[in-house]
PDB file of N, CA and C in Angstrom:
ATOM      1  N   UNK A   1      -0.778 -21.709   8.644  1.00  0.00           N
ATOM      2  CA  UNK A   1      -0.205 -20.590   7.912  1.00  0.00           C
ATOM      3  C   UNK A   1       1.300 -20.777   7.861  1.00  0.00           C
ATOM      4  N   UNK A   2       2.084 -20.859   6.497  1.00  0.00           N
ATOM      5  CA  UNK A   2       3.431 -20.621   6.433  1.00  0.00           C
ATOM      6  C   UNK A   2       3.741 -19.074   5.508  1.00  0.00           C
ATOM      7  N   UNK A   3       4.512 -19.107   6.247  1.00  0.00           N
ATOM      8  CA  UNK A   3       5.202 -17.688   5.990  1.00  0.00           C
ATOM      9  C   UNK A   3       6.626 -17.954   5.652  1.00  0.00           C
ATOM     10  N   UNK A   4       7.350 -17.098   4.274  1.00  0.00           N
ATOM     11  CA  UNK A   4       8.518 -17.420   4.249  1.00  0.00           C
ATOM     12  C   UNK A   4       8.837 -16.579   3.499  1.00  0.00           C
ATOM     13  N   UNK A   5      10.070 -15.462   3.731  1.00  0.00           N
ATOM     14  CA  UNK A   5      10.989 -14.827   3.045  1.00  0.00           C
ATOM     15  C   UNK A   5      12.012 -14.983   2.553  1.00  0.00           C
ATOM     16  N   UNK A   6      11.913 -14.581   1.315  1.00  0.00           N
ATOM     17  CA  UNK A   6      13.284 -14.764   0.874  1.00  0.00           C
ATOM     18  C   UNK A   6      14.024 -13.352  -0.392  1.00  0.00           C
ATOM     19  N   UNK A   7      15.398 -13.362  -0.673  1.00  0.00           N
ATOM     20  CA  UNK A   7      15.512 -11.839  -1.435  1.00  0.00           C
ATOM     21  C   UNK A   7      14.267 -11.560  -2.177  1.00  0.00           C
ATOM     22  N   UNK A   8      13.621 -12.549  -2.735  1.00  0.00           N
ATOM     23  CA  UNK A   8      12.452 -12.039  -4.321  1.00  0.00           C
ATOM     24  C   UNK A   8      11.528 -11.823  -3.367  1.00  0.00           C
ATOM     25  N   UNK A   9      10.996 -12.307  -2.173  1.00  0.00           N
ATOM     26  CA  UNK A   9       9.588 -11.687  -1.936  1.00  0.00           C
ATOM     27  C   UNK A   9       9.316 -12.634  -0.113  1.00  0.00           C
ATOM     28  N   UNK A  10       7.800 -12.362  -0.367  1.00  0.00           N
ATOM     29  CA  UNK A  10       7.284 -12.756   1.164  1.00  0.00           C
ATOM     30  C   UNK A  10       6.217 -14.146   0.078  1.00  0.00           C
ATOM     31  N   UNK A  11       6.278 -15.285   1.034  1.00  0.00           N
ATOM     32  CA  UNK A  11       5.109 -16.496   0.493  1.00  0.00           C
ATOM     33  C   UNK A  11       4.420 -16.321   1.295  1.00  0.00           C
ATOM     34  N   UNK A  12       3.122 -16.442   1.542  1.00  0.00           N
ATOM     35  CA  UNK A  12       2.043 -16.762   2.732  1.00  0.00           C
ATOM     36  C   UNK A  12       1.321 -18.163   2.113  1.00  0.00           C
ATOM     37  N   UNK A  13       1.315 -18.694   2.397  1.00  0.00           N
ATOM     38  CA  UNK A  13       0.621 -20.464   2.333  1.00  0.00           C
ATOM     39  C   UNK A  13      -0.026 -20.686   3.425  1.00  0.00           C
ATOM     40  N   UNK A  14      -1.871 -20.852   3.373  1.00  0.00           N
ATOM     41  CA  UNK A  14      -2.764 -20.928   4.010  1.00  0.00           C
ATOM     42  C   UNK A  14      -3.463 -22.026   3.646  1.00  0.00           C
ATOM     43  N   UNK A  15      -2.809 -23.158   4.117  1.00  0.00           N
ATOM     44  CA  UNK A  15      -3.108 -24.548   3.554  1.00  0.00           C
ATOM     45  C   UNK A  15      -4.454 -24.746   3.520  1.00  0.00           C
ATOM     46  N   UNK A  16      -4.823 -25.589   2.545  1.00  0.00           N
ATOM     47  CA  UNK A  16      -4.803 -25.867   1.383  1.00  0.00           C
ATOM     48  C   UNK A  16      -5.387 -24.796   0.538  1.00  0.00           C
ATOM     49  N   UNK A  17      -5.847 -23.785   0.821  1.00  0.00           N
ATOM     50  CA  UNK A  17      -6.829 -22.873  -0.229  1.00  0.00           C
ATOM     51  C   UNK A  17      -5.594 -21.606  -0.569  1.00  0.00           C
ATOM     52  N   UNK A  18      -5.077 -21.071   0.069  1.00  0.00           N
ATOM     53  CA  UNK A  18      -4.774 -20.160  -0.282  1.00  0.00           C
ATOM     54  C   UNK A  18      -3.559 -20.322  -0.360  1.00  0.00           C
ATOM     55  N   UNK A  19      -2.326 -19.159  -1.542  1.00  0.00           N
ATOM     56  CA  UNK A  19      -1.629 -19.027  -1.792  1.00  0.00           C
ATOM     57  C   UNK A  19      -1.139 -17.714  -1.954  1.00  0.00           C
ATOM     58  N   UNK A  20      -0.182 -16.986  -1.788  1.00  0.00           N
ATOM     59  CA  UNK A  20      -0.146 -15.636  -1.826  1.00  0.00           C
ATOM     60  C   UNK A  20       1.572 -15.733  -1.820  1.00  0.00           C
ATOM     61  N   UNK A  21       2.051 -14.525  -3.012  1.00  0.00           N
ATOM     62  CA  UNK A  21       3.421 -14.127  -2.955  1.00  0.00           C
ATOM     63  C   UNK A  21       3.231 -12.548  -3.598  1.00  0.00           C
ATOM     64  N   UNK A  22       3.894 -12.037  -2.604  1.00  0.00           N
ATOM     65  CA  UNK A  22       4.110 -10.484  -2.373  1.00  0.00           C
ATOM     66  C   UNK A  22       6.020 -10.303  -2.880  1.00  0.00           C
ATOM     67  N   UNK A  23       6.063  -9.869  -3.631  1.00  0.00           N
ATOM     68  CA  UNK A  23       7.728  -8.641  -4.185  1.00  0.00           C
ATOM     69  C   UNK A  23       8.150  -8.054  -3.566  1.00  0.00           C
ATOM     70  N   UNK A  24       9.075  -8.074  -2.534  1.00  0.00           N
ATOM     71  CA  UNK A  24       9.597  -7.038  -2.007  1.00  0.00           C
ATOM     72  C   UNK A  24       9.776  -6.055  -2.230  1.00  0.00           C
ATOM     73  N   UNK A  25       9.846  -5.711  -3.629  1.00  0.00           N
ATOM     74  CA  UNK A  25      10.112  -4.340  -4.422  1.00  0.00           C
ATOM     75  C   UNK A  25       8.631  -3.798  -4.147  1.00  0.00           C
ATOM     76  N   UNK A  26       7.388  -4.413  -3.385  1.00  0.00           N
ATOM     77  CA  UNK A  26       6.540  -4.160  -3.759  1.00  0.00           C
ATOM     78  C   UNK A  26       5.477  -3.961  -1.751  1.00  0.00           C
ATOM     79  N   UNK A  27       6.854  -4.092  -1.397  1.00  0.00           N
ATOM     80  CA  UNK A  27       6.711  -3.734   0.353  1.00  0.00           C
ATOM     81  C   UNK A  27       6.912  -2.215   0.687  1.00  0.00           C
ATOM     82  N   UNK A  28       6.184  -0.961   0.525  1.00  0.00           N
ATOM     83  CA  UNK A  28       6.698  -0.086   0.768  1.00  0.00           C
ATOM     84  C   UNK A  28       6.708   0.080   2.563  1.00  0.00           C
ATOM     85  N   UNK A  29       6.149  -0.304   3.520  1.00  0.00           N
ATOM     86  CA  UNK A  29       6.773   0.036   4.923  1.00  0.00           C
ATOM     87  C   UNK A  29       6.467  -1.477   5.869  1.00  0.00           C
ATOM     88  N   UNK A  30       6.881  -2.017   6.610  1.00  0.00           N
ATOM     89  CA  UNK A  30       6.524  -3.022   7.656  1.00  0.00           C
ATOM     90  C   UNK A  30       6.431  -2.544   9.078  1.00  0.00           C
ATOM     91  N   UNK A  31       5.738  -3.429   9.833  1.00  0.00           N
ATOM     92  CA  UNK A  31       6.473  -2.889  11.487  1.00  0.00           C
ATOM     93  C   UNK A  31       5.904  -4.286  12.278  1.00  0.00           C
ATOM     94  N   UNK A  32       6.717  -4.246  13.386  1.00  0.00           N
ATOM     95  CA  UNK A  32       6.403  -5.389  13.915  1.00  0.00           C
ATOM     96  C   UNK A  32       4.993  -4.579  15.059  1.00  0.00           C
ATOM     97  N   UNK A  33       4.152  -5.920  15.410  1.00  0.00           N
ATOM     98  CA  UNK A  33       3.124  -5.234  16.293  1.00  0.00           C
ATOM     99  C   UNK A  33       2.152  -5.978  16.954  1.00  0.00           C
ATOM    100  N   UNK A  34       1.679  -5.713  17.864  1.00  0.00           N
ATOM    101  CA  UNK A  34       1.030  -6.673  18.876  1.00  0.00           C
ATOM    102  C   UNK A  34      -1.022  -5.946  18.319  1.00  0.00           C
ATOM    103  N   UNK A  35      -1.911  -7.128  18.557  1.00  0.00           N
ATOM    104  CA  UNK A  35      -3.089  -6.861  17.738  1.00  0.00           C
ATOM    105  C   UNK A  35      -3.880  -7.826  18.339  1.00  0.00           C
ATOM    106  N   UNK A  36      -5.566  -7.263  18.510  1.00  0.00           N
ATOM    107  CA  UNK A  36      -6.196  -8.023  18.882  1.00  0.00           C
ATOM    108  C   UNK A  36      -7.110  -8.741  17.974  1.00  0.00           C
ATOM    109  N   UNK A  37      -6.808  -9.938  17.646  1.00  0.00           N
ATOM    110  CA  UNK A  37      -7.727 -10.356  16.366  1.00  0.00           C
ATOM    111  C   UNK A  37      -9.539 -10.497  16.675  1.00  0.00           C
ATOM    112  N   UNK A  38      -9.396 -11.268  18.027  1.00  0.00           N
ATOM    113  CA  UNK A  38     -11.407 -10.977  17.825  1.00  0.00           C
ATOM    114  C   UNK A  38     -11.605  -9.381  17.867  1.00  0.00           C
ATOM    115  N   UNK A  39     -10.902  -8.374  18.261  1.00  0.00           N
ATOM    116  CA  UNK A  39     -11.238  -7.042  18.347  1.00  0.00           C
ATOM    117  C   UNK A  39     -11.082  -6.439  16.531  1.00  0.00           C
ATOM    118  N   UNK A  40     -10.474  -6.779  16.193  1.00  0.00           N
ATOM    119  CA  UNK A  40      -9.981  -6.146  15.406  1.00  0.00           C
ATOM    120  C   UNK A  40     -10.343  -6.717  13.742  1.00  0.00           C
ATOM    121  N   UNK A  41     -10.404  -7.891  13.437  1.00  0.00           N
ATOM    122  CA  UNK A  41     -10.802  -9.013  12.449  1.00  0.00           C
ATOM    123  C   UNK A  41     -11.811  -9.914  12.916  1.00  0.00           C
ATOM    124  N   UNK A  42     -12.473  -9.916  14.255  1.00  0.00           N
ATOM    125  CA  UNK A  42     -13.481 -10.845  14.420  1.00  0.00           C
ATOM    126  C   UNK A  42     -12.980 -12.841  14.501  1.00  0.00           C
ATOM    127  N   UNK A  43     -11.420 -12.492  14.888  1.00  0.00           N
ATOM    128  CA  UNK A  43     -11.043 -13.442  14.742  1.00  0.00           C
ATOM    129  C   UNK A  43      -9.662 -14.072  14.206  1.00  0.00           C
ATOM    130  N   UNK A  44      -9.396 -15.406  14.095  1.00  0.00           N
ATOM    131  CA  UNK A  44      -8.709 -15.650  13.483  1.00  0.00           C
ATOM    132  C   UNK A  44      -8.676 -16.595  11.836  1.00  0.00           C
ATOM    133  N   UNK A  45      -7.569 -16.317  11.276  1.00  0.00           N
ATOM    134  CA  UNK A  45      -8.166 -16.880   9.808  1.00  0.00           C
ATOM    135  C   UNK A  45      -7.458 -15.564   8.478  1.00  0.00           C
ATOM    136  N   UNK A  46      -8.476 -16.098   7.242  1.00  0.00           N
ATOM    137  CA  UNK A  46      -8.054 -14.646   6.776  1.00  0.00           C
ATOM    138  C   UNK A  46      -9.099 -14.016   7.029  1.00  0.00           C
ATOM    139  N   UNK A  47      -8.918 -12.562   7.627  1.00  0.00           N
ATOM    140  CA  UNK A  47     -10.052 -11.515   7.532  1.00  0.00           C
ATOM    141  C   UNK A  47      -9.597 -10.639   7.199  1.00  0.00           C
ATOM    142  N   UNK A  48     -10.652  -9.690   7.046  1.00  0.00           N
ATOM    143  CA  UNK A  48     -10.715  -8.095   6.449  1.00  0.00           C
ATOM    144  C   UNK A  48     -11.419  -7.129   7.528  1.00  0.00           C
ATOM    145  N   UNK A  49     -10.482  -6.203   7.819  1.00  0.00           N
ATOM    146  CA  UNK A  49     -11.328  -5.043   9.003  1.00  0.00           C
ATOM    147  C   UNK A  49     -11.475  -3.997   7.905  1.00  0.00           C
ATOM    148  N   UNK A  50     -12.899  -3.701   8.787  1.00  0.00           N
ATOM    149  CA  UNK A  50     -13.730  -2.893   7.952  1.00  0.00           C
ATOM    150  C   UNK A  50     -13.482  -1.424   8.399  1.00  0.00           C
ATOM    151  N   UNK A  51     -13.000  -1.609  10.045  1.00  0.00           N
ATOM    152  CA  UNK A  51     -12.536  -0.249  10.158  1.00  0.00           C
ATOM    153  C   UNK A  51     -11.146   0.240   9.216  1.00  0.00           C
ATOM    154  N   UNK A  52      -9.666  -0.050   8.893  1.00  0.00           N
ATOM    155  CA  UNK A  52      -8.948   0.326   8.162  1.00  0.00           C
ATOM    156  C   UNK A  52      -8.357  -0.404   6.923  1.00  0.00           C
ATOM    157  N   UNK A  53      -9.337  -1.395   6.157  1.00  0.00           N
ATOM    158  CA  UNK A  53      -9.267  -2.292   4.939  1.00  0.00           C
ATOM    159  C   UNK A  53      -8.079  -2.878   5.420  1.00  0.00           C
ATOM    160  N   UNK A  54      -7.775  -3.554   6.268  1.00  0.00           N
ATOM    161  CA  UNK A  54      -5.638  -4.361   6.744  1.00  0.00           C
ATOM    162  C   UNK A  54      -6.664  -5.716   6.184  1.00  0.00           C
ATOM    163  N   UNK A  55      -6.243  -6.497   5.525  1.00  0.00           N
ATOM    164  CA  UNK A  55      -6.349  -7.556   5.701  1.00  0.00           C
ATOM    165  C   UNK A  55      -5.489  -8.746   6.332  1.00  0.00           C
ATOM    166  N   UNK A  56      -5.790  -9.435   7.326  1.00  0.00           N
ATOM    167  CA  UNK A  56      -5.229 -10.551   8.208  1.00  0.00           C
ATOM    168  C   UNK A  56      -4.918 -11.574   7.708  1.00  0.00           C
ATOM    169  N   UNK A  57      -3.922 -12.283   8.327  1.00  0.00           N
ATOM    170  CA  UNK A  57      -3.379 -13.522   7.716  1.00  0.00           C
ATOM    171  C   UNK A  57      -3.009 -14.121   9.262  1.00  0.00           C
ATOM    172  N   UNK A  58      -3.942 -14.676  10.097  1.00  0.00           N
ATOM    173  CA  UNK A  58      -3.594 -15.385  11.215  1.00  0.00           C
ATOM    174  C   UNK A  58      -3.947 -16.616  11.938  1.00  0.00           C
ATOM    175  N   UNK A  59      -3.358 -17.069  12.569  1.00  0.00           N
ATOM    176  CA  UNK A  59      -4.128 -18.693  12.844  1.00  0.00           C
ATOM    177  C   UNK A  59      -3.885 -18.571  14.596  1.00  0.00           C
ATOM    178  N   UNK A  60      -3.297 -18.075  14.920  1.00  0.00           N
ATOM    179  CA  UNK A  60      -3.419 -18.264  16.398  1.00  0.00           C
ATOM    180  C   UNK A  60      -2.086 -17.029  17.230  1.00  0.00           C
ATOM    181  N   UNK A  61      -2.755 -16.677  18.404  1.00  0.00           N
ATOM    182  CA  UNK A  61      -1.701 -15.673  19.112  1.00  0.00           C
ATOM    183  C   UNK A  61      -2.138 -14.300  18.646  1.00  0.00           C
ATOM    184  N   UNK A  62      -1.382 -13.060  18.859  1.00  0.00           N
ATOM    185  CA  UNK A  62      -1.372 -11.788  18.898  1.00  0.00           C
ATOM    186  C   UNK A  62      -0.472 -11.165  18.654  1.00  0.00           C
ATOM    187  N   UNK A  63       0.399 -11.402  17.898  1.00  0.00           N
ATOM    188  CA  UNK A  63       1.966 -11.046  17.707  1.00  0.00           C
ATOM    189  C   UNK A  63       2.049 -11.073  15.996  1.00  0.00           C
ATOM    190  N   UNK A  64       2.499 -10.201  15.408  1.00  0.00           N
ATOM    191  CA  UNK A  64       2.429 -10.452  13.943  1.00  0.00           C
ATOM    192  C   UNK A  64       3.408  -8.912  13.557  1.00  0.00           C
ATOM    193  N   UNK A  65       3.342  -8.852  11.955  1.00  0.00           N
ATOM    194  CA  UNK A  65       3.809  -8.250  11.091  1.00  0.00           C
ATOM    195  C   UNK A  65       2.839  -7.299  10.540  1.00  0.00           C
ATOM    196  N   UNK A  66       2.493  -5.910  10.476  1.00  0.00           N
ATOM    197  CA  UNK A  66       2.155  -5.028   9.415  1.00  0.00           C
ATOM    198  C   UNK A  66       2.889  -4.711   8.424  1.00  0.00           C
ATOM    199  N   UNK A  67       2.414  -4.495   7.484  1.00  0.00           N
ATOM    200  CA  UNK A  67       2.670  -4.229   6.085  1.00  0.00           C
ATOM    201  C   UNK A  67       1.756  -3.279   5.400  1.00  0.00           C
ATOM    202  N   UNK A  68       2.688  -2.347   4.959  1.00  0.00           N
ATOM    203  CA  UNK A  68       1.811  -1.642   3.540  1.00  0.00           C
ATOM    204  C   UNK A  68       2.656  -1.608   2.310  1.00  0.00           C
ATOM    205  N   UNK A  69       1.984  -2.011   1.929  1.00  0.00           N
ATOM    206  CA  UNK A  69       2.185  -2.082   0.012  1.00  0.00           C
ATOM    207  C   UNK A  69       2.078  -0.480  -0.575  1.00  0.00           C
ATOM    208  N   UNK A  70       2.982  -1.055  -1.892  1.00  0.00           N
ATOM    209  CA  UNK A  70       3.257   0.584  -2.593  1.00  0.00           C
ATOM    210  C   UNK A  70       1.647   0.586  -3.192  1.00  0.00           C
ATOM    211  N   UNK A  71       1.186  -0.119  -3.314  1.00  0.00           N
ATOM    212  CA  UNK A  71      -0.228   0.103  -3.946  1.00  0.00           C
ATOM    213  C   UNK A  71      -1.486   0.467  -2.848  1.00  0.00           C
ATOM    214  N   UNK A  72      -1.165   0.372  -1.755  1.00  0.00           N
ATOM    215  CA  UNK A  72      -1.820   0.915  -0.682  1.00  0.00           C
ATOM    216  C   UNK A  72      -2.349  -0.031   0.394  1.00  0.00           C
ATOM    217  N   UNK A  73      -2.297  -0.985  -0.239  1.00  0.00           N
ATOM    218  CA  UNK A  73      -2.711  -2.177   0.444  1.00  0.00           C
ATOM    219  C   UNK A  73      -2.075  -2.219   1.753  1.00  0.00           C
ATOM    220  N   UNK A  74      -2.978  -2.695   2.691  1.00  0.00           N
ATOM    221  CA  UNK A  74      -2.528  -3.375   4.216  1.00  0.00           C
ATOM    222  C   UNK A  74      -2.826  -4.475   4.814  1.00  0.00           C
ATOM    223  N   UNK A  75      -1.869  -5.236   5.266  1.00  0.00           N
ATOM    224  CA  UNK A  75      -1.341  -6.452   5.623  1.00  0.00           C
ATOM    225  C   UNK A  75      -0.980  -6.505   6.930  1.00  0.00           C
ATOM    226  N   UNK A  76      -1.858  -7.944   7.760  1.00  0.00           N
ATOM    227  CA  UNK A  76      -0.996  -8.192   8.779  1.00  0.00           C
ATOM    228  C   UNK A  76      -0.701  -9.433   9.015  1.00  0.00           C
ATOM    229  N   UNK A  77       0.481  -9.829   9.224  1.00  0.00           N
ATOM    230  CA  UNK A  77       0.593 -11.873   9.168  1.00  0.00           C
ATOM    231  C   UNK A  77       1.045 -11.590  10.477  1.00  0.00           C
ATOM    232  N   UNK A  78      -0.222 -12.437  11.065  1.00  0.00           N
ATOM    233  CA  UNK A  78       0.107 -13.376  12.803  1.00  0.00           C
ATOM    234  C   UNK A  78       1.529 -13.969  12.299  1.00  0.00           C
ATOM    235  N   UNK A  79       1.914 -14.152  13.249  1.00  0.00           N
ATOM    236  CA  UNK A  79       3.254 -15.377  13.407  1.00  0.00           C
ATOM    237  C   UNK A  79       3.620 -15.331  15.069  1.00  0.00           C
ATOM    238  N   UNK A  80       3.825 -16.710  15.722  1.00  0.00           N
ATOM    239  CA  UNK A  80       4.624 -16.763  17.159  1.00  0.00           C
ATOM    240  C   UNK A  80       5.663 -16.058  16.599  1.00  0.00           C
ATOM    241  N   UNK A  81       6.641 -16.169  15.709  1.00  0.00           N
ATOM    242  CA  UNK A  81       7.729 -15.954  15.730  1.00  0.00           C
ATOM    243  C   UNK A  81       8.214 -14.302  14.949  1.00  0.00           C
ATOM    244  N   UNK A  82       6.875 -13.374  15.082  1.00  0.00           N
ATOM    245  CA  UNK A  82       6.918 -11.823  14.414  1.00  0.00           C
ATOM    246  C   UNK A  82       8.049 -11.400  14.604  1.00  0.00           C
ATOM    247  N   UNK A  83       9.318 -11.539  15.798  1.00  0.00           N
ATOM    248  CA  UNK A  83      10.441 -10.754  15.489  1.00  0.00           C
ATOM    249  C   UNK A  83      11.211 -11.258  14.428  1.00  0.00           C
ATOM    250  N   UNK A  84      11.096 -12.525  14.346  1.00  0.00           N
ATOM    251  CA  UNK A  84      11.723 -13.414  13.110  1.00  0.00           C
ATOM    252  C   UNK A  84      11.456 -12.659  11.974  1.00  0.00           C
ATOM    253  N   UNK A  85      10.207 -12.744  11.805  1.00  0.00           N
ATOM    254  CA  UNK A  85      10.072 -12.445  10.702  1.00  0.00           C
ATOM    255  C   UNK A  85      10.121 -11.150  10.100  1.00  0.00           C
ATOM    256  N   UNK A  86       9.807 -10.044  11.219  1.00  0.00           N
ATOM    257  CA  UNK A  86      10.242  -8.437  10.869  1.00  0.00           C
ATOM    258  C   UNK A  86      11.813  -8.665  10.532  1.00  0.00           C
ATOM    259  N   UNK A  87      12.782  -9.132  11.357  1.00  0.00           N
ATOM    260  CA  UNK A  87      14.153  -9.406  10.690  1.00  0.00           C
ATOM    261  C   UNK A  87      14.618  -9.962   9.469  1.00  0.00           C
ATOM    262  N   UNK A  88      13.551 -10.752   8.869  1.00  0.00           N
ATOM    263  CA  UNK A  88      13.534 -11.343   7.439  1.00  0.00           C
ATOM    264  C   UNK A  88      13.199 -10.424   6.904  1.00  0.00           C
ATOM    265  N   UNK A  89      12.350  -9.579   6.743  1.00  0.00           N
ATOM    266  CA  UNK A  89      11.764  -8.751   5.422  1.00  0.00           C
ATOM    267  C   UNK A  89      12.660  -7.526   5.991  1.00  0.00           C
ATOM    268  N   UNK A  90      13.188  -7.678   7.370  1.00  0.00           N
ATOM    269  CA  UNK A  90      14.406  -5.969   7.005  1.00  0.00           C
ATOM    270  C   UNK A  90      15.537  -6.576   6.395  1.00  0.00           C
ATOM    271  N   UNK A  91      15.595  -7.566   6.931  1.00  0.00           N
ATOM    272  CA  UNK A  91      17.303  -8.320   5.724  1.00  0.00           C
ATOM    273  C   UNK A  91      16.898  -8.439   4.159  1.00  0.00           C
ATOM    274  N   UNK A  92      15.743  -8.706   4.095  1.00  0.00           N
ATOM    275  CA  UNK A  92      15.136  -8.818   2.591  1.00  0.00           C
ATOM    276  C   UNK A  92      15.485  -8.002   1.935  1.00  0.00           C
ATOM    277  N   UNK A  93      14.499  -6.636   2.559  1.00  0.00           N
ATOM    278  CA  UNK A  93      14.707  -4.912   2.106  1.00  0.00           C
ATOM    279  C   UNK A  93      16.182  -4.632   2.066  1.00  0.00           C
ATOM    280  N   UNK A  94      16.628  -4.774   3.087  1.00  0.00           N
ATOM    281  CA  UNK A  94      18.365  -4.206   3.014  1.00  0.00           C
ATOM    282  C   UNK A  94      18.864  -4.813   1.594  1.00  0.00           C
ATOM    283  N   UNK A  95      18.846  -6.067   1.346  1.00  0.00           N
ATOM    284  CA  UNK A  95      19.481  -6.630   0.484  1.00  0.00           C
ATOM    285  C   UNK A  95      19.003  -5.720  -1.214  1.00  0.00           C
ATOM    286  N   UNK A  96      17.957  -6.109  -1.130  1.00  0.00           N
ATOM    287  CA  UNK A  96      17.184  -5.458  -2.338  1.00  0.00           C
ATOM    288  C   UNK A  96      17.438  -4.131  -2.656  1.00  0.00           C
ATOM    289  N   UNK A  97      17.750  -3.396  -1.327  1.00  0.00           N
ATOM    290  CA  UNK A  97      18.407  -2.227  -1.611  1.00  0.00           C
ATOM    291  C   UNK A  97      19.397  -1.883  -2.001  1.00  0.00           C
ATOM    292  N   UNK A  98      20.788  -2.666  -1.542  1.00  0.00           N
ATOM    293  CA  UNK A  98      21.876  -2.524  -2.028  1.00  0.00           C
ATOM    294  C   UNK A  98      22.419  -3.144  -3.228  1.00  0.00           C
ATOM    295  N   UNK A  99      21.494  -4.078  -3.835  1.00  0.00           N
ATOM    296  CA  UNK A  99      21.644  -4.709  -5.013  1.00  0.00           C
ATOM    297  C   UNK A  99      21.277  -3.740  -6.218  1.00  0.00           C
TER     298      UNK A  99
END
């Protein structure tokens, strides 16, 4: 799994099959957060919990990013490095905001 922010948006690259780019304009809240994937997604990989529709984006560890979308959607990307990356999409947001 690569993950990468930048001002226009969030990439998720889930080699080789999947591809995914999310708009920042199109992030309405994040939070950083600790999660149990066999509890919670049955695992790691992409999944879907059936208890609150979040769909997962993880490959290994317990440490990741929530996300909800202005469209309602919910998101969580594993990453070792989740404070990193909550600091990318708040520098993202900040920016996008003041522009």
């Amino acid at each position: 799994l690569s993950t990468t922010v930048t001002s226009a948006g969030l990439r998720l690259q889930f080699f080789p099959f999947h591809n995914r780019r999310i708009a920042i304009a199109q992030i309405e809240s994040f939070e950083a957060d600790t999660y149990q994937p066999l509890r919670e997604f049955g695992g790691w990989g992409i999944k879907w919990s059936l208890r609150d529709s979040t769909t997962a984006y993880t490959v290994a560890g317990e440490e990741g990013v929530r996300l909800r979308l202005v469209s309602g959607e919910k998101l969580l990307i594993g990453s070792h490095r989740a404070a990193e990356l909550f600091d990318a999409l708040k520098q993202a947001t900040a920016d996008m905001a003041s522009a």
